[in-house]
C-alpha atoms as a PDB file:
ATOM      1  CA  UNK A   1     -31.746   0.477  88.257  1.00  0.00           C
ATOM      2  CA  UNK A   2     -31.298  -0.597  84.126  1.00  0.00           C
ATOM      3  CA  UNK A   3     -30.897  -3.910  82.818  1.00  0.00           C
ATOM      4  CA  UNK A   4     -28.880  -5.230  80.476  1.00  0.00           C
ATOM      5  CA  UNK A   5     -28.816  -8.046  78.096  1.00  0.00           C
ATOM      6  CA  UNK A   6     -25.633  -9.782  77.705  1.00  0.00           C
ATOM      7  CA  UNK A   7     -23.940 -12.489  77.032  1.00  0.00           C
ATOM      8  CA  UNK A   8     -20.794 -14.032  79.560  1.00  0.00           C
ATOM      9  CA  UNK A   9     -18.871 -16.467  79.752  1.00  0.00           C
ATOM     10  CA  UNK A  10     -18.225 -17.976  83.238  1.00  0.00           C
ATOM     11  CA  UNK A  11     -14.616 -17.840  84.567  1.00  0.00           C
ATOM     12  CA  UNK A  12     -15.561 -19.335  88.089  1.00  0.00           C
ATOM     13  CA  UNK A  13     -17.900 -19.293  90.959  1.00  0.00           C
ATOM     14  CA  UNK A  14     -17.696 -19.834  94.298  1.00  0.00           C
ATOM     15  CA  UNK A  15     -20.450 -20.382  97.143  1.00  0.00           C
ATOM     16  CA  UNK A  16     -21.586 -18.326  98.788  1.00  0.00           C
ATOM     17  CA  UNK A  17     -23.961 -18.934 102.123  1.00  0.00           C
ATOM     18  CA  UNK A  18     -26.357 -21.693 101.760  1.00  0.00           C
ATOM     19  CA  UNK A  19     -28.219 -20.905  98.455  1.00  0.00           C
ATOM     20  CA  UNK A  20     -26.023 -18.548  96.989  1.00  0.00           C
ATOM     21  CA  UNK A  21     -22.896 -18.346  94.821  1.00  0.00           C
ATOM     22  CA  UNK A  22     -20.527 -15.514  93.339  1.00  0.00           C
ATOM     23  CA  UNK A  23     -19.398 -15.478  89.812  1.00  0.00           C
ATOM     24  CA  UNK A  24     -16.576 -13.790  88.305  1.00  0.00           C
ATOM     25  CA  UNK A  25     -18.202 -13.818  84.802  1.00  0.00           C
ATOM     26  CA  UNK A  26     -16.481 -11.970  81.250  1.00  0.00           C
ATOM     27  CA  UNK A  27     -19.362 -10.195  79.596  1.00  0.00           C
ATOM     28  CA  UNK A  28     -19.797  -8.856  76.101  1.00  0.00           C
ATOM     29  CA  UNK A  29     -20.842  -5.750  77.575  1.00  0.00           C
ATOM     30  CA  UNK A  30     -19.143  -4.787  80.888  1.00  0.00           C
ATOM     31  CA  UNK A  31     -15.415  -6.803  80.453  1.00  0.00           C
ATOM     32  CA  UNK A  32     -15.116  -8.732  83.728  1.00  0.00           C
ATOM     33  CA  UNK A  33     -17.607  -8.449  86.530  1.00  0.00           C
ATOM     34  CA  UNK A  34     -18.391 -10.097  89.570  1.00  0.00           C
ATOM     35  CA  UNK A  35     -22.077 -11.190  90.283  1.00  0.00           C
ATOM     36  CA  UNK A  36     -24.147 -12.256  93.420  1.00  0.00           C
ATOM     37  CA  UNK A  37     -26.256 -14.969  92.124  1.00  0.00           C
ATOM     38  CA  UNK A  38     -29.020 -15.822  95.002  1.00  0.00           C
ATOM     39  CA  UNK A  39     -31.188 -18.784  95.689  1.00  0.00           C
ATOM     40  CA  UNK A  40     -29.600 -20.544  92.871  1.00  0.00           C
ATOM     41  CA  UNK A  41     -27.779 -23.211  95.020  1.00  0.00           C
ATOM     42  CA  UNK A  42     -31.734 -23.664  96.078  1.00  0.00           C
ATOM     43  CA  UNK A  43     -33.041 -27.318  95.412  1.00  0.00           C
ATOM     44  CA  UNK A  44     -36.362 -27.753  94.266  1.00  0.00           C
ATOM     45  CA  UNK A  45     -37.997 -28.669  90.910  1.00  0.00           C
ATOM     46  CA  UNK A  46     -37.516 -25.757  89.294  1.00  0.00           C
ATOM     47  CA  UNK A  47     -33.915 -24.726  90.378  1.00  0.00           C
ATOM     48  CA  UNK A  48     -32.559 -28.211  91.120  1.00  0.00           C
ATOM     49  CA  UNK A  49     -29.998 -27.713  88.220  1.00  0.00           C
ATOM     50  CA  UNK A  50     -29.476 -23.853  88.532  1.00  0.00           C
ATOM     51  CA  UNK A  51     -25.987 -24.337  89.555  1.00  0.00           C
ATOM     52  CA  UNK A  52     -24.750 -26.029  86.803  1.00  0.00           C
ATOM     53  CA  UNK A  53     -25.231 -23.156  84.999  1.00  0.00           C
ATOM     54  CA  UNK A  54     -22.482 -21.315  86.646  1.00  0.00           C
ATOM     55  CA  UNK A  55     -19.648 -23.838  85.732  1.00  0.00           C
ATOM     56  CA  UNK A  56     -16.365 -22.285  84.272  1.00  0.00           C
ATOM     57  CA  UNK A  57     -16.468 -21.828  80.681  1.00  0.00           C
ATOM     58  CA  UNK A  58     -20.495 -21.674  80.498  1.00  0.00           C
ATOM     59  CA  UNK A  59     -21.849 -19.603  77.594  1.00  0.00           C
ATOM     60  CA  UNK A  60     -24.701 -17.624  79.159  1.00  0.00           C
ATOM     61  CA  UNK A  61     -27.426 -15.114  78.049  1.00  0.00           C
ATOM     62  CA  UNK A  62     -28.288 -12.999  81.152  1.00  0.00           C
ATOM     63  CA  UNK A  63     -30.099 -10.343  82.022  1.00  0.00           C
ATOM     64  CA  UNK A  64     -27.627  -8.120  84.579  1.00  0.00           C
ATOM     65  CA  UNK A  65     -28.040  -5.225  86.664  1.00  0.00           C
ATOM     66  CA  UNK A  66     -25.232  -2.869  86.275  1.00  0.00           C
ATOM     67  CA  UNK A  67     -23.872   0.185  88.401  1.00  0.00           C
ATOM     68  CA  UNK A  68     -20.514   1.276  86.908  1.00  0.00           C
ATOM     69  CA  UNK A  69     -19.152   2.281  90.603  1.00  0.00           C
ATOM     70  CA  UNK A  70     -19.703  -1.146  92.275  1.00  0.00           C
ATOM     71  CA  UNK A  71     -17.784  -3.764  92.666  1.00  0.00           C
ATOM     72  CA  UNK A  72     -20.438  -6.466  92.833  1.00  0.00           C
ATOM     73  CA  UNK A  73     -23.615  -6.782  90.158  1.00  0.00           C
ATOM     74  CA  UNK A  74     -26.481  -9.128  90.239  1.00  0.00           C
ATOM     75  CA  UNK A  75     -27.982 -11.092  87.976  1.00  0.00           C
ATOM     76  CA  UNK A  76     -31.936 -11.322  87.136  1.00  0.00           C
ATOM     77  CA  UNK A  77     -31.769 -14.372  85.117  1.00  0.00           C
ATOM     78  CA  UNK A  78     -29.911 -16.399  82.963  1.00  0.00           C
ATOM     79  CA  UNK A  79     -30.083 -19.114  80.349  1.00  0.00           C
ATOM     80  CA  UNK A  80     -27.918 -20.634  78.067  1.00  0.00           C
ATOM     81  CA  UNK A  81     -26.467 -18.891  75.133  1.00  0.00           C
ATOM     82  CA  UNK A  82     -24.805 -22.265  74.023  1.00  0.00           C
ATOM     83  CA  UNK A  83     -25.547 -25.586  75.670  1.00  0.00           C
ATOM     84  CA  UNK A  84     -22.541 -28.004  74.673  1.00  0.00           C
ATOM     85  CA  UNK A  85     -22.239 -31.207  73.511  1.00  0.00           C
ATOM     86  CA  UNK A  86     -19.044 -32.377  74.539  1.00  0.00           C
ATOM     87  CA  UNK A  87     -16.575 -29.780  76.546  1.00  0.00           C
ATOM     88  CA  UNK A  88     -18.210 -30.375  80.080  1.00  0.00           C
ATOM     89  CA  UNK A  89     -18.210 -34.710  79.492  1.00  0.00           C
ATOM     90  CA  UNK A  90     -14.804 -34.918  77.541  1.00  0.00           C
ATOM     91  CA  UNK A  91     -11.537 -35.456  79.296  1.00  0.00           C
ATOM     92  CA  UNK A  92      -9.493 -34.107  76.717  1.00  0.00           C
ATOM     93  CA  UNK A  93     -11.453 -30.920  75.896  1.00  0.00           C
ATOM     94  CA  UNK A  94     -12.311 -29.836  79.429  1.00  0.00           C
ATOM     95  CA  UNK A  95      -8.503 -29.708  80.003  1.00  0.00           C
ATOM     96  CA  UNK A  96      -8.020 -27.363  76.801  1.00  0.00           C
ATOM     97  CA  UNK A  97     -11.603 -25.260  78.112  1.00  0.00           C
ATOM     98  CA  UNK A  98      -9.878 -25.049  81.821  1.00  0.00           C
ATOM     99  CA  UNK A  99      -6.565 -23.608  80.552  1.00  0.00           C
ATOM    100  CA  UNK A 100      -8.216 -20.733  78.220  1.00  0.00           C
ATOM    101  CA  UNK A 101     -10.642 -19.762  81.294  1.00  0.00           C
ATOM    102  CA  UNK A 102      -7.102 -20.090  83.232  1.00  0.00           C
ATOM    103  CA  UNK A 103      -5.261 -18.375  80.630  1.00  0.00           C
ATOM    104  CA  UNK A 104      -7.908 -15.327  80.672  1.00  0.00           C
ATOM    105  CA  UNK A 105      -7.869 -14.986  84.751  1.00  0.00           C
ATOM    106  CA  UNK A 106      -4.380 -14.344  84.790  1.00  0.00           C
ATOM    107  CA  UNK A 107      -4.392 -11.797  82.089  1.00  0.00           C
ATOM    108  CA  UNK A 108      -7.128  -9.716  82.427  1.00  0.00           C
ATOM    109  CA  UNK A 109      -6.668  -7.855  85.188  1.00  0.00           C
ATOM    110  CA  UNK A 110      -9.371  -4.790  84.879  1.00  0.00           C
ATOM    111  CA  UNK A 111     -12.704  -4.714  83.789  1.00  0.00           C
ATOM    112  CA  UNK A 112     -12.546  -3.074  80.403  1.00  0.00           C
ATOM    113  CA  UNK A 113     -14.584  -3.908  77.975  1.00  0.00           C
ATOM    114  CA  UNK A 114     -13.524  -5.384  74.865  1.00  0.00           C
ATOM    115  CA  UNK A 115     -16.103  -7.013  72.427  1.00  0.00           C
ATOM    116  CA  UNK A 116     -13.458  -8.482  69.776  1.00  0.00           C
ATOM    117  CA  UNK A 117     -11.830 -10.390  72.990  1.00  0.00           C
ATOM    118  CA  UNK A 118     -15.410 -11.812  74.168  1.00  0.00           C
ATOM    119  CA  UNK A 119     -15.932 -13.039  70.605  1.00  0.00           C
ATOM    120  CA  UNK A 120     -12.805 -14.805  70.718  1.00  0.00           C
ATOM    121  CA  UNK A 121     -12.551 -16.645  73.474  1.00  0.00           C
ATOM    122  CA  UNK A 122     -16.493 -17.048  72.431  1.00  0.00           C
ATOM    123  CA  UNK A 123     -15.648 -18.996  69.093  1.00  0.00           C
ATOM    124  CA  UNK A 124     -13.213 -20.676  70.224  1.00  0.00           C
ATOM    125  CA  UNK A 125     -14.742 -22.233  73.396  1.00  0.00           C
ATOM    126  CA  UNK A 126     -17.869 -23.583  70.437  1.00  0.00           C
ATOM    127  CA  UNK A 127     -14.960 -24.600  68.511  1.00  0.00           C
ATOM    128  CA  UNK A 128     -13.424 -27.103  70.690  1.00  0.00           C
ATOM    129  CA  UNK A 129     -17.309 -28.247  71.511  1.00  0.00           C
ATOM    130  CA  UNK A 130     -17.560 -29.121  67.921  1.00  0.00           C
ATOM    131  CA  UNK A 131     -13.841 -29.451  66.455  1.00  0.00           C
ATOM    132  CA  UNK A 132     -11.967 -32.862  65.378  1.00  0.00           C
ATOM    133  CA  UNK A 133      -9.323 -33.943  67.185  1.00  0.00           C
ATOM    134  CA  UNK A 134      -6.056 -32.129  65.620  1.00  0.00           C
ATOM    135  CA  UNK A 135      -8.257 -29.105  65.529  1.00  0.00           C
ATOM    136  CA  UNK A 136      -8.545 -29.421  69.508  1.00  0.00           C
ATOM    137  CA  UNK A 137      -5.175 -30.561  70.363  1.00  0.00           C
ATOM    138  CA  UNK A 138      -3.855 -27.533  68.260  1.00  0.00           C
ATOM    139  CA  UNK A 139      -6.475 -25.244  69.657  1.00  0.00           C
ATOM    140  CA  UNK A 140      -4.572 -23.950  72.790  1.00  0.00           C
ATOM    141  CA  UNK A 141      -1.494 -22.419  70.918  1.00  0.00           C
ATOM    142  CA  UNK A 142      -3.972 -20.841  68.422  1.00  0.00           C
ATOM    143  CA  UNK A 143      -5.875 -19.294  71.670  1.00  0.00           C
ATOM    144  CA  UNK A 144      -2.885 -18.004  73.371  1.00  0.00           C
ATOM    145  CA  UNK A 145      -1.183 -16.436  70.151  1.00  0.00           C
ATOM    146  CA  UNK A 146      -4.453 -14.890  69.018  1.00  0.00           C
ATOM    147  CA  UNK A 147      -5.397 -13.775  72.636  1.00  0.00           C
ATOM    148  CA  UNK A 148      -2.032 -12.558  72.988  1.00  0.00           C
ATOM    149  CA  UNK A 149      -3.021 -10.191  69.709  1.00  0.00           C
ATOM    150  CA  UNK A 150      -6.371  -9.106  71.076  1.00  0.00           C
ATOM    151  CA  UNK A 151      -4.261  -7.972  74.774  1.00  0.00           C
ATOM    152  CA  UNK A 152      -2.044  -5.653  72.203  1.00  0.00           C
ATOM    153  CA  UNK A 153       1.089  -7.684  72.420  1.00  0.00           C
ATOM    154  CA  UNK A 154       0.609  -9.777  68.786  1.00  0.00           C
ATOM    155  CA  UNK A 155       3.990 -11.435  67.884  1.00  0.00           C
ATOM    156  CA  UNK A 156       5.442  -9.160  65.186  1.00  0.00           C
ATOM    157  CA  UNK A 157       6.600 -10.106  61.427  1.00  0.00           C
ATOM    158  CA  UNK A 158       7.374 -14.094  60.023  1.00  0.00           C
ATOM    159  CA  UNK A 159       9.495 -16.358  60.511  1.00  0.00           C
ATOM    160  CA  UNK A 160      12.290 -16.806  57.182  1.00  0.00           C
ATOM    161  CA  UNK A 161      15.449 -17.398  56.248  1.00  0.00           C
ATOM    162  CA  UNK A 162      16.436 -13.653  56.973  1.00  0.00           C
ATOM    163  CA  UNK A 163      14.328 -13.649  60.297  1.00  0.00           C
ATOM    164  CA  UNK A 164      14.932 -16.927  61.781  1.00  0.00           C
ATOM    165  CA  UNK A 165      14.508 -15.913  65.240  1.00  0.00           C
ATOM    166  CA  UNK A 166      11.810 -15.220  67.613  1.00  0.00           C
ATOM    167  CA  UNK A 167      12.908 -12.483  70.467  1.00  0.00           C
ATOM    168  CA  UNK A 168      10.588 -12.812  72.892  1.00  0.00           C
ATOM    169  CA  UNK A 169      10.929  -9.669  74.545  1.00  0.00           C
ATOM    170  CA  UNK A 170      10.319  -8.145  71.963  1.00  0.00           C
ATOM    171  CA  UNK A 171       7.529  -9.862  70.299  1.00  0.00           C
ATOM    172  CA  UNK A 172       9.267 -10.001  66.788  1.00  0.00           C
ATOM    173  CA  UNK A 173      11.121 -11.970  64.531  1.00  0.00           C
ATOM    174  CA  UNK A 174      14.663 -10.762  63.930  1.00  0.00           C
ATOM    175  CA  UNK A 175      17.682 -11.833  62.676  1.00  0.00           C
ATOM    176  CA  UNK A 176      20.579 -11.719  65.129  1.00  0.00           C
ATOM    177  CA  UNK A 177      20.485 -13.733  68.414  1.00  0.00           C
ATOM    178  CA  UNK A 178      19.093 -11.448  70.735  1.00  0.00           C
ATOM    179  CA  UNK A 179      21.894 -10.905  74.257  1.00  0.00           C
ATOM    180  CA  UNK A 180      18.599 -12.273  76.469  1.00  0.00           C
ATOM    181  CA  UNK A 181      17.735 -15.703  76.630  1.00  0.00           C
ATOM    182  CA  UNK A 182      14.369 -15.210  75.890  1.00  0.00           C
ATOM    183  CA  UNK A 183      14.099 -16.201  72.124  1.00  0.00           C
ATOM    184  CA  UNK A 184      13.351 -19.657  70.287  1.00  0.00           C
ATOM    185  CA  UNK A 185      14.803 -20.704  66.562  1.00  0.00           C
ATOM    186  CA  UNK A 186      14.594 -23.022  63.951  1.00  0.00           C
ATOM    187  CA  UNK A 187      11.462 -25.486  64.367  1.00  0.00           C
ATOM    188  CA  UNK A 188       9.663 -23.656  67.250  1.00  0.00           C
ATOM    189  CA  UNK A 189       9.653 -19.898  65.461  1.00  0.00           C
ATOM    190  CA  UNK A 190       8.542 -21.723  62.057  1.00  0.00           C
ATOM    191  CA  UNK A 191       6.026 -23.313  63.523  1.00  0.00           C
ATOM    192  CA  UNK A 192       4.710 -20.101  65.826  1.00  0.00           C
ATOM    193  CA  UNK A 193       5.008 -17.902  62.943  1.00  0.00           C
ATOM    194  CA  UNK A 194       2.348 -20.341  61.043  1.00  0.00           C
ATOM    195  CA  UNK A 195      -0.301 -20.475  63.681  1.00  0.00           C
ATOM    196  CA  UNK A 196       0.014 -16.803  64.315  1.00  0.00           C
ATOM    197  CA  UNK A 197      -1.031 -16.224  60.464  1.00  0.00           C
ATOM    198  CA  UNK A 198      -4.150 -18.329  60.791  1.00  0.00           C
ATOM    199  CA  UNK A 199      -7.221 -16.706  60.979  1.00  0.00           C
ATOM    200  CA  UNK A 200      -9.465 -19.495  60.252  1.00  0.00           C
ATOM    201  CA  UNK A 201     -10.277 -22.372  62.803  1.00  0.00           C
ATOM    202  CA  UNK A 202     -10.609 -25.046  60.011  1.00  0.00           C
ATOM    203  CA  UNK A 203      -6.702 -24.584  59.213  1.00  0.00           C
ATOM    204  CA  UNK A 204      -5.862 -26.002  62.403  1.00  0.00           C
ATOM    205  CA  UNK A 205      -7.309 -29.519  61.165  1.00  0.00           C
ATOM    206  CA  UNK A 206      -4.331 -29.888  58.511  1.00  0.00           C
ATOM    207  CA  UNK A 207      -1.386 -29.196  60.875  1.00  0.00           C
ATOM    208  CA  UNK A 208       0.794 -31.800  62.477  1.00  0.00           C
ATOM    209  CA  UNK A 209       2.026 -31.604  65.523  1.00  0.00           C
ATOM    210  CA  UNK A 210       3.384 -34.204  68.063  1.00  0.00           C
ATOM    211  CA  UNK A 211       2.559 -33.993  72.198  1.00  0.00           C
ATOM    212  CA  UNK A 212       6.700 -32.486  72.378  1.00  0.00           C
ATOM    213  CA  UNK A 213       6.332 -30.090  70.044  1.00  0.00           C
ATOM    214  CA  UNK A 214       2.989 -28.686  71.392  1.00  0.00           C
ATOM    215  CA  UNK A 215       4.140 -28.778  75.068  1.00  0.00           C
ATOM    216  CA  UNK A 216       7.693 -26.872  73.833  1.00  0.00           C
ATOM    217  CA  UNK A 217       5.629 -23.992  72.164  1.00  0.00           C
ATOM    218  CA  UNK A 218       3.108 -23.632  75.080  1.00  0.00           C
ATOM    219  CA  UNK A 219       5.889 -23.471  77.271  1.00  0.00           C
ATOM    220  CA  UNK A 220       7.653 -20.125  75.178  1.00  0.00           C
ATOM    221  CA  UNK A 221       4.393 -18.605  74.784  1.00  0.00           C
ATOM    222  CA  UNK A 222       3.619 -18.928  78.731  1.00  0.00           C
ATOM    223  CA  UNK A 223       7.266 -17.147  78.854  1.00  0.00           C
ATOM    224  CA  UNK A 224       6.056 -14.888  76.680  1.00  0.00           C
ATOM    225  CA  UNK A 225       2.767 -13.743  78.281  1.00  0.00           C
ATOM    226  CA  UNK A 226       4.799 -13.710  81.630  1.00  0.00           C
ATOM    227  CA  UNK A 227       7.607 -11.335  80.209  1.00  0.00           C
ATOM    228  CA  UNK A 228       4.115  -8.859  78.797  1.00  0.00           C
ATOM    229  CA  UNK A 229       1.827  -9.021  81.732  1.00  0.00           C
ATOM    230  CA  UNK A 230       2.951  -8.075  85.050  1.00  0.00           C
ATOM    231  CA  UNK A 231       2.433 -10.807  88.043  1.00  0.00           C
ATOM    232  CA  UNK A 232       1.548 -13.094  85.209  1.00  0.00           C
ATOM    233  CA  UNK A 233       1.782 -16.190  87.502  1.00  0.00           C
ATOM    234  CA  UNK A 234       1.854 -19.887  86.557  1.00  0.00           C
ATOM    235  CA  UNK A 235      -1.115 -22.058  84.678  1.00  0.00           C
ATOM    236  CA  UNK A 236      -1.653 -24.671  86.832  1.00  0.00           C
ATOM    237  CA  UNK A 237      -4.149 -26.390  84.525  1.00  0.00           C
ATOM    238  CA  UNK A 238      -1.510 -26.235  81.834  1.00  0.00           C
ATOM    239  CA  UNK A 239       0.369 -29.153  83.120  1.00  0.00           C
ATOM    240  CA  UNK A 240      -3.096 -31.474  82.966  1.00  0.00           C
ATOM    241  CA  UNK A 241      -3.702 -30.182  79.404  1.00  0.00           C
ATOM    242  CA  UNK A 242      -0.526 -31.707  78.410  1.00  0.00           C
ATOM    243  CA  UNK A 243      -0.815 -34.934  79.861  1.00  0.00           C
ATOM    244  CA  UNK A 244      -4.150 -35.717  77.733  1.00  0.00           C
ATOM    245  CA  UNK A 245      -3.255 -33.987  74.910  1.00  0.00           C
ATOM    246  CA  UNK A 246      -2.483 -36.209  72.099  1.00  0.00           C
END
């Protein structure tokens, strides 16, 4: 059987007997997989922490077995790929962390592979690790517009005097009132159409936003994603991301 080097980023894990866990993981390599990770629920000196590994949003380099026909892979080992310095201990950016590894369950529903997507969510998970504080609090709307690119749904055109409306249903800016009540004007399409030009994380420090205005947006683009994705479901970490939000 080949191994692989890859890198993956943990989307959950659950336990599994009485050393053992299962891990839904996103790899560079493979797009989603599940793997059976043995013994490392195993206490002694050298595996007393093993577990910890294995916590959503964990940046990992592993070394996987892979079979293309089954449904369940296993690891050989594993190690960090980036140890962080404040997502796991901070309040505020373990909410953000637990909505993008939220956001990403409910989206990706097959196992393609998709490297630009892995770097993404990548970046932006050492990002919030490592951001300042308007760059985090801003961070989730530039996640789930740029995500929302990399699924092949991006939010067409800008937002202007002639196009002063965002359908969406149709993922575009227009200029009539669409006959759906799925659309958002004025402040909310201006302010959409700015952080779905960005390409750069460091823009995110400059812009403004108060705790309304961010939960208002998050709540069109959930819409959004829910009117492109079929059984989209709800976030349920969403509503604790606002609350500590600034």
């Amino acid at each position: 059987m080949q191994i692989y080097h890859t890198k993956g980023i943990v989307l959950r894990a659950i336990k599994y007997g009485e050393t053992s866990i299962v891990a839904k993981v996103y790899t560079e390599l493979f797009g989603v997989q599940t793997y059976m990770v043995k013994g490392v629920r195993k206490f002694s000196k050298t595996t007393a922490f093993n577990a910890n590994y294995f916590q959503s949003a964990a940046i990992l380099d592993m070394q996987v077995y892979h079979q293309p026909l089954k449904s369940m892979q296993f690891i050989k080992s594993f190690h960090w790929s980036y140890l962080y310095t404040n997502t796991f201990s901070d309040v505020v950016r373990n909410a953000v962390a637990m909505y993008i590894i939220e956001l990403i369950q409910h989206s990706l529903k097959q196992p393609e592979v998709n490297a630009p997507l892995f770097y993404l969510i990548e970046n932006t998970l050492l990002q919030l690790d490592v951001g300042n504080n308007s760059l985090v609090s801003n961070l989730p709307l530039f996640f789930t517009l740029h995500f929302a690119s990399e699924m092949g749904f991006k939010i067409q055109g800008n937002y202007s005097t002639q196009t002063p409306i965002l359908d969406l249903k149709e993922g575009l800016f227009v200029q009539d009132t669409p006959t759906h009540l799925f659309y958002t004007n004025n402040a909310a399409a201006k302010t959409i159409s700015q952080l779905n030009n960005i390409t750069n994380f460091n823009e995110l420090e400059n812009i403004q936003l108060n705790r309304d205005i961010r939960r208002q947006l998050l709540q069109f683009l959930q819409q959004y994603f829910s009117l492109h994705i079929q059984d989209f479901g709800v976030i349920k970490s969403l509503n604790v991301m606002q609350e500590v939000l600034g």
